[in-house]
PDB file of N, CA and C in Angstrom:
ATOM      1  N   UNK A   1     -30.085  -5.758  -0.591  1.00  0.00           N
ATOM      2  CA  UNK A   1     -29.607  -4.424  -0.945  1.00  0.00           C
ATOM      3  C   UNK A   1     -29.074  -4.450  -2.373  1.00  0.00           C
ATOM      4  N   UNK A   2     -29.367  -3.227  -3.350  1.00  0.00           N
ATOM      5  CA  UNK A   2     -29.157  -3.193  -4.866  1.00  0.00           C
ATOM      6  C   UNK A   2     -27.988  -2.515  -4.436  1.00  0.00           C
ATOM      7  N   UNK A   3     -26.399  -2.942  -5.053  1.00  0.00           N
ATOM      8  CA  UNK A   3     -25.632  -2.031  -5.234  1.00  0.00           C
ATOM      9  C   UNK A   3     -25.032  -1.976  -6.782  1.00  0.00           C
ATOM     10  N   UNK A   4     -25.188  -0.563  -7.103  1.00  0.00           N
ATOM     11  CA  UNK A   4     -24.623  -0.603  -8.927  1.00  0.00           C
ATOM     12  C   UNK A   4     -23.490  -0.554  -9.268  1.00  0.00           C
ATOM     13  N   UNK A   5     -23.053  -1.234 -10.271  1.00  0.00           N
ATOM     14  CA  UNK A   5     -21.678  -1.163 -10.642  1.00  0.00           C
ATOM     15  C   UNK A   5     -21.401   0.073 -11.843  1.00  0.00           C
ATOM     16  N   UNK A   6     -19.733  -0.079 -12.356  1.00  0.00           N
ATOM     17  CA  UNK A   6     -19.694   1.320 -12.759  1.00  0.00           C
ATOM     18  C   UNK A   6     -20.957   1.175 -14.596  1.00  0.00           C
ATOM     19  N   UNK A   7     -21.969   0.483 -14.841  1.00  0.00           N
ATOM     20  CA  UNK A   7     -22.759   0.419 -15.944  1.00  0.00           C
ATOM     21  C   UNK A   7     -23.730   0.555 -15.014  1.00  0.00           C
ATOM     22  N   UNK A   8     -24.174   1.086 -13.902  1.00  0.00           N
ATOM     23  CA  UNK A   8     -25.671   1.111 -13.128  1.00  0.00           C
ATOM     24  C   UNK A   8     -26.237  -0.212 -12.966  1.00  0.00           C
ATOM     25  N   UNK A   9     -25.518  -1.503 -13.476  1.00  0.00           N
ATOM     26  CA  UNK A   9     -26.632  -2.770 -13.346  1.00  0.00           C
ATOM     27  C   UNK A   9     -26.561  -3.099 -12.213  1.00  0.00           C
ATOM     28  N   UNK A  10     -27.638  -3.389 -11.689  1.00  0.00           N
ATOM     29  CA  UNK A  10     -27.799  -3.952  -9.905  1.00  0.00           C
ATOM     30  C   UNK A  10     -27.270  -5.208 -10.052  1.00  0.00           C
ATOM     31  N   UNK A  11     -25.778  -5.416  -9.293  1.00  0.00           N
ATOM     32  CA  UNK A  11     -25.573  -6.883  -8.913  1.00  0.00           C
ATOM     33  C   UNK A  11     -26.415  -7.367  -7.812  1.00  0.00           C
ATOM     34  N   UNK A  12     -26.327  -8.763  -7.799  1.00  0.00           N
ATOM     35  CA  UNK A  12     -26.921  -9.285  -6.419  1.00  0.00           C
ATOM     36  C   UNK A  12     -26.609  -8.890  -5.126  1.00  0.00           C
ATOM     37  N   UNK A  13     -25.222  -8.413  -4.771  1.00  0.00           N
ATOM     38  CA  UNK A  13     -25.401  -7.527  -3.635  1.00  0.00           C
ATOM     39  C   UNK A  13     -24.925  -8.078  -2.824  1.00  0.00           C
ATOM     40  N   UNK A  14     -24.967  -9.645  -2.545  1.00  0.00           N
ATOM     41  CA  UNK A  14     -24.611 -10.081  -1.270  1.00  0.00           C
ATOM     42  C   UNK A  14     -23.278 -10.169  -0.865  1.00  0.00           C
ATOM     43  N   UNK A  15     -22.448 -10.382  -2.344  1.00  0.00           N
ATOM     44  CA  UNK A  15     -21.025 -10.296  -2.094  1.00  0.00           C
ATOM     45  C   UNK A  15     -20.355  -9.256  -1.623  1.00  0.00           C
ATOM     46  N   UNK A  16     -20.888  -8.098  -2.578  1.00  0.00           N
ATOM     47  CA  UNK A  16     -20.434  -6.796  -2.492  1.00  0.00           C
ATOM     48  C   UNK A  16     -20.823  -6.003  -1.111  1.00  0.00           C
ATOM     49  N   UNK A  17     -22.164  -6.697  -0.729  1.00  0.00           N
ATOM     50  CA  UNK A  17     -22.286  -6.017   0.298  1.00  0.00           C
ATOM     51  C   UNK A  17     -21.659  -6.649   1.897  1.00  0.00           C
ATOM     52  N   UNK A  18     -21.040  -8.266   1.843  1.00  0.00           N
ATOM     53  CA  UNK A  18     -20.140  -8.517   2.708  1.00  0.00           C
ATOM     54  C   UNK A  18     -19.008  -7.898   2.433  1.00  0.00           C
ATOM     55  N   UNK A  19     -18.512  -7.498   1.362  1.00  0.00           N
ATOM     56  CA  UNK A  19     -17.147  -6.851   1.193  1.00  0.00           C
ATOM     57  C   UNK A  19     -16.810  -5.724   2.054  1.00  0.00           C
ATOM     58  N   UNK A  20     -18.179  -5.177   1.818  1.00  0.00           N
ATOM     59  CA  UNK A  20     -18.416  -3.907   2.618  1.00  0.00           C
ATOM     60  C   UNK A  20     -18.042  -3.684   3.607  1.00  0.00           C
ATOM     61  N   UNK A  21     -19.101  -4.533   4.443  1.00  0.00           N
ATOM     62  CA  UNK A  21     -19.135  -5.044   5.616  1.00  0.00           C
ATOM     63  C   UNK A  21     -17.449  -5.490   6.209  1.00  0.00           C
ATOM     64  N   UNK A  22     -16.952  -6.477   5.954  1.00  0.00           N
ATOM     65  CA  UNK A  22     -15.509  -6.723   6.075  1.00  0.00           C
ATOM     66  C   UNK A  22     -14.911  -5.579   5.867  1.00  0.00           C
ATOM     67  N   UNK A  23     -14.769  -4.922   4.926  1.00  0.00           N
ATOM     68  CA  UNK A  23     -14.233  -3.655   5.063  1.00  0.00           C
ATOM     69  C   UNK A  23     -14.128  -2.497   6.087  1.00  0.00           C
ATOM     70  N   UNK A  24     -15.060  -2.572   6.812  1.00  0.00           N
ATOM     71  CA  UNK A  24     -15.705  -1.753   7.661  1.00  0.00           C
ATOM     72  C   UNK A  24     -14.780  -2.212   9.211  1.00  0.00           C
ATOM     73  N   UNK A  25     -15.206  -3.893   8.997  1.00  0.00           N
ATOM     74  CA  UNK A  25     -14.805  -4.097  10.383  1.00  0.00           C
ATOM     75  C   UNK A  25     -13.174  -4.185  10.336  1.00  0.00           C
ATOM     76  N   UNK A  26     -12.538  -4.107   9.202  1.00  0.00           N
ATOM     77  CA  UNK A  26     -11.275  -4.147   9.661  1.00  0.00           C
ATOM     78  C   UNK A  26     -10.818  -2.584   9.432  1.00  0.00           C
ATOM     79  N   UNK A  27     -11.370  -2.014   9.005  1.00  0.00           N
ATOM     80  CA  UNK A  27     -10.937  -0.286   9.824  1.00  0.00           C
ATOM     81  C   UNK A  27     -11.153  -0.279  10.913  1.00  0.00           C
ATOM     82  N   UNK A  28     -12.476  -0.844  11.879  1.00  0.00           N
ATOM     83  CA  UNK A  28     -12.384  -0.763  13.130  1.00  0.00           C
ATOM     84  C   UNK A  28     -11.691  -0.931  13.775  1.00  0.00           C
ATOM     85  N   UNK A  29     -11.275  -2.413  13.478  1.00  0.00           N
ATOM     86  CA  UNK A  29     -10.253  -3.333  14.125  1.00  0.00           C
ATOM     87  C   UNK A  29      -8.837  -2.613  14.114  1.00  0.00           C
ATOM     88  N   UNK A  30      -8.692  -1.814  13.339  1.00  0.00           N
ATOM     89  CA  UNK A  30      -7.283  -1.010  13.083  1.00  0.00           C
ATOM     90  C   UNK A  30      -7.489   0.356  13.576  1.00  0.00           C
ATOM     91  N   UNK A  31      -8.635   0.637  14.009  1.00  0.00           N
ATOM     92  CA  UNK A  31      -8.791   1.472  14.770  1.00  0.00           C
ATOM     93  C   UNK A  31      -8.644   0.962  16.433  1.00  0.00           C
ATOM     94  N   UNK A  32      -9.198   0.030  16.848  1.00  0.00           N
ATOM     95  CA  UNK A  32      -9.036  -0.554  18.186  1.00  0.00           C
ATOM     96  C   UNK A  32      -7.475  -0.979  18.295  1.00  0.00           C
ATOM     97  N   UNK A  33      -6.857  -1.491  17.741  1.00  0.00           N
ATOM     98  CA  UNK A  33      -5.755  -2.139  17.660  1.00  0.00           C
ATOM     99  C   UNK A  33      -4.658  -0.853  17.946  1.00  0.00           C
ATOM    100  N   UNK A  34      -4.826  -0.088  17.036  1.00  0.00           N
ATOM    101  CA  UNK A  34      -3.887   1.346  17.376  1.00  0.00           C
ATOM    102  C   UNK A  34      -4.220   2.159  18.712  1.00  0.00           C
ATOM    103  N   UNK A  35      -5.791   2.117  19.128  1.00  0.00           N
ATOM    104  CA  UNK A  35      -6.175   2.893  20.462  1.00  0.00           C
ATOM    105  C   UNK A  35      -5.024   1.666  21.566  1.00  0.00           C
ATOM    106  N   UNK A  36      -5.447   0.802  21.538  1.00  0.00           N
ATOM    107  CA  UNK A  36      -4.952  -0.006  22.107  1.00  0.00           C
ATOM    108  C   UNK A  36      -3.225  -0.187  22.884  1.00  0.00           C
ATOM    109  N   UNK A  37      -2.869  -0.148  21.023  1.00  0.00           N
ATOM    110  CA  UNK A  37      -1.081  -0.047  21.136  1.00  0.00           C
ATOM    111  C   UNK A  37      -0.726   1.907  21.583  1.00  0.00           C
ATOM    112  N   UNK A  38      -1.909   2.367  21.866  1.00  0.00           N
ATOM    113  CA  UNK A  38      -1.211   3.878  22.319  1.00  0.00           C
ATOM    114  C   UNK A  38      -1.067   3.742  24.005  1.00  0.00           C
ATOM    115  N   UNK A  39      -2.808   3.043  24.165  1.00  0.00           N
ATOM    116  CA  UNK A  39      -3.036   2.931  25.698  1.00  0.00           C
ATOM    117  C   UNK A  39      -1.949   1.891  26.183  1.00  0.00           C
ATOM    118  N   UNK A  40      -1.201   1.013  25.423  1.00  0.00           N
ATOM    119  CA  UNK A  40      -0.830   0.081  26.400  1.00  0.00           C
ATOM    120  C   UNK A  40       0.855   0.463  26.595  1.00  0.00           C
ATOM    121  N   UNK A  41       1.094   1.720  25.615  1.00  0.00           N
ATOM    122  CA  UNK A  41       2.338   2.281  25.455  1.00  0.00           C
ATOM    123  C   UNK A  41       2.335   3.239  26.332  1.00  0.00           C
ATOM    124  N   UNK A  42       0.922   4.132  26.512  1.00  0.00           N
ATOM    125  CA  UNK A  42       1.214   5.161  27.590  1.00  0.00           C
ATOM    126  C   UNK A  42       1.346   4.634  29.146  1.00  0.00           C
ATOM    127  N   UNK A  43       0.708   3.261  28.922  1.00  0.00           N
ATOM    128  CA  UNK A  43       0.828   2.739  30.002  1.00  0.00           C
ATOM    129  C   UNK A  43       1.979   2.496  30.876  1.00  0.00           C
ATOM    130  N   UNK A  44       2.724   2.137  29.969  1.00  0.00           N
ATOM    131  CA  UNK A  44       4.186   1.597  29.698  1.00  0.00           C
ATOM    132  C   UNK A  44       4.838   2.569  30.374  1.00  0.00           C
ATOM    133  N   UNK A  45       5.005   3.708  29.520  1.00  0.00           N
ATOM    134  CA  UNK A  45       5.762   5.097  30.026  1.00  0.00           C
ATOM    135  C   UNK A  45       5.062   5.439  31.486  1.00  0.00           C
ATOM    136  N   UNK A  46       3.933   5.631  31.573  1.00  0.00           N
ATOM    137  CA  UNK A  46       3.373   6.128  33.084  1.00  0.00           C
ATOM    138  C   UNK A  46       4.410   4.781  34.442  1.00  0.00           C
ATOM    139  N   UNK A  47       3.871   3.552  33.967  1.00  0.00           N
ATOM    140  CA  UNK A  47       4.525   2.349  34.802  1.00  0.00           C
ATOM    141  C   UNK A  47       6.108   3.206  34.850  1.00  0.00           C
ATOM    142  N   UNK A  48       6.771   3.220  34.159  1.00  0.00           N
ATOM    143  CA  UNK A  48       8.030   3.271  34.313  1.00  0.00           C
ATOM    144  C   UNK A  48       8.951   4.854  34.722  1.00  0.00           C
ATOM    145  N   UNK A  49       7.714   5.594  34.770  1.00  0.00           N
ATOM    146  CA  UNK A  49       7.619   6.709  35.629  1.00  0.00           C
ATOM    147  C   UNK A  49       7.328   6.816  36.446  1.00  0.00           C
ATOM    148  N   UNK A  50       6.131   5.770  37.466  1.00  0.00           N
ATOM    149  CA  UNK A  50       6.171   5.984  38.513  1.00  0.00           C
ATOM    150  C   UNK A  50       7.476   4.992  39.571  1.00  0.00           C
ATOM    151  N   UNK A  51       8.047   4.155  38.772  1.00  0.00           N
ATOM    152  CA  UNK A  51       8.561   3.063  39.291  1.00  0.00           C
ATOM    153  C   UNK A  51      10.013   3.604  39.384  1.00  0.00           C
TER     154      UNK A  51
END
């Protein structure tokens, strides 16, 4: 994959395009991580409401 920098020259790509990539998966991951800490909080509150 060609990605251009701010002069249009195509770097090699591979770095930039793992950067990417890493980038990507740790929004996910901070997306799962927060679904997570909501579900395991509502959990929390429901447990200690029914108990």
């Amino acid at each position: 994959m060609c990605i251009l920098d701010y002069e249009n020259k195509c770097i090699g790509g591979q770095l930039n395009w793992s950067d990417l990539m890493i980038a990507e998966i740790l929004q996910l991951l901070d997306f799962f991580i927060d679904r997570q800490v909501k579900e395991n909080s509502l959990e929390v509150k429901t447990g200690t409401v029914e108990f």
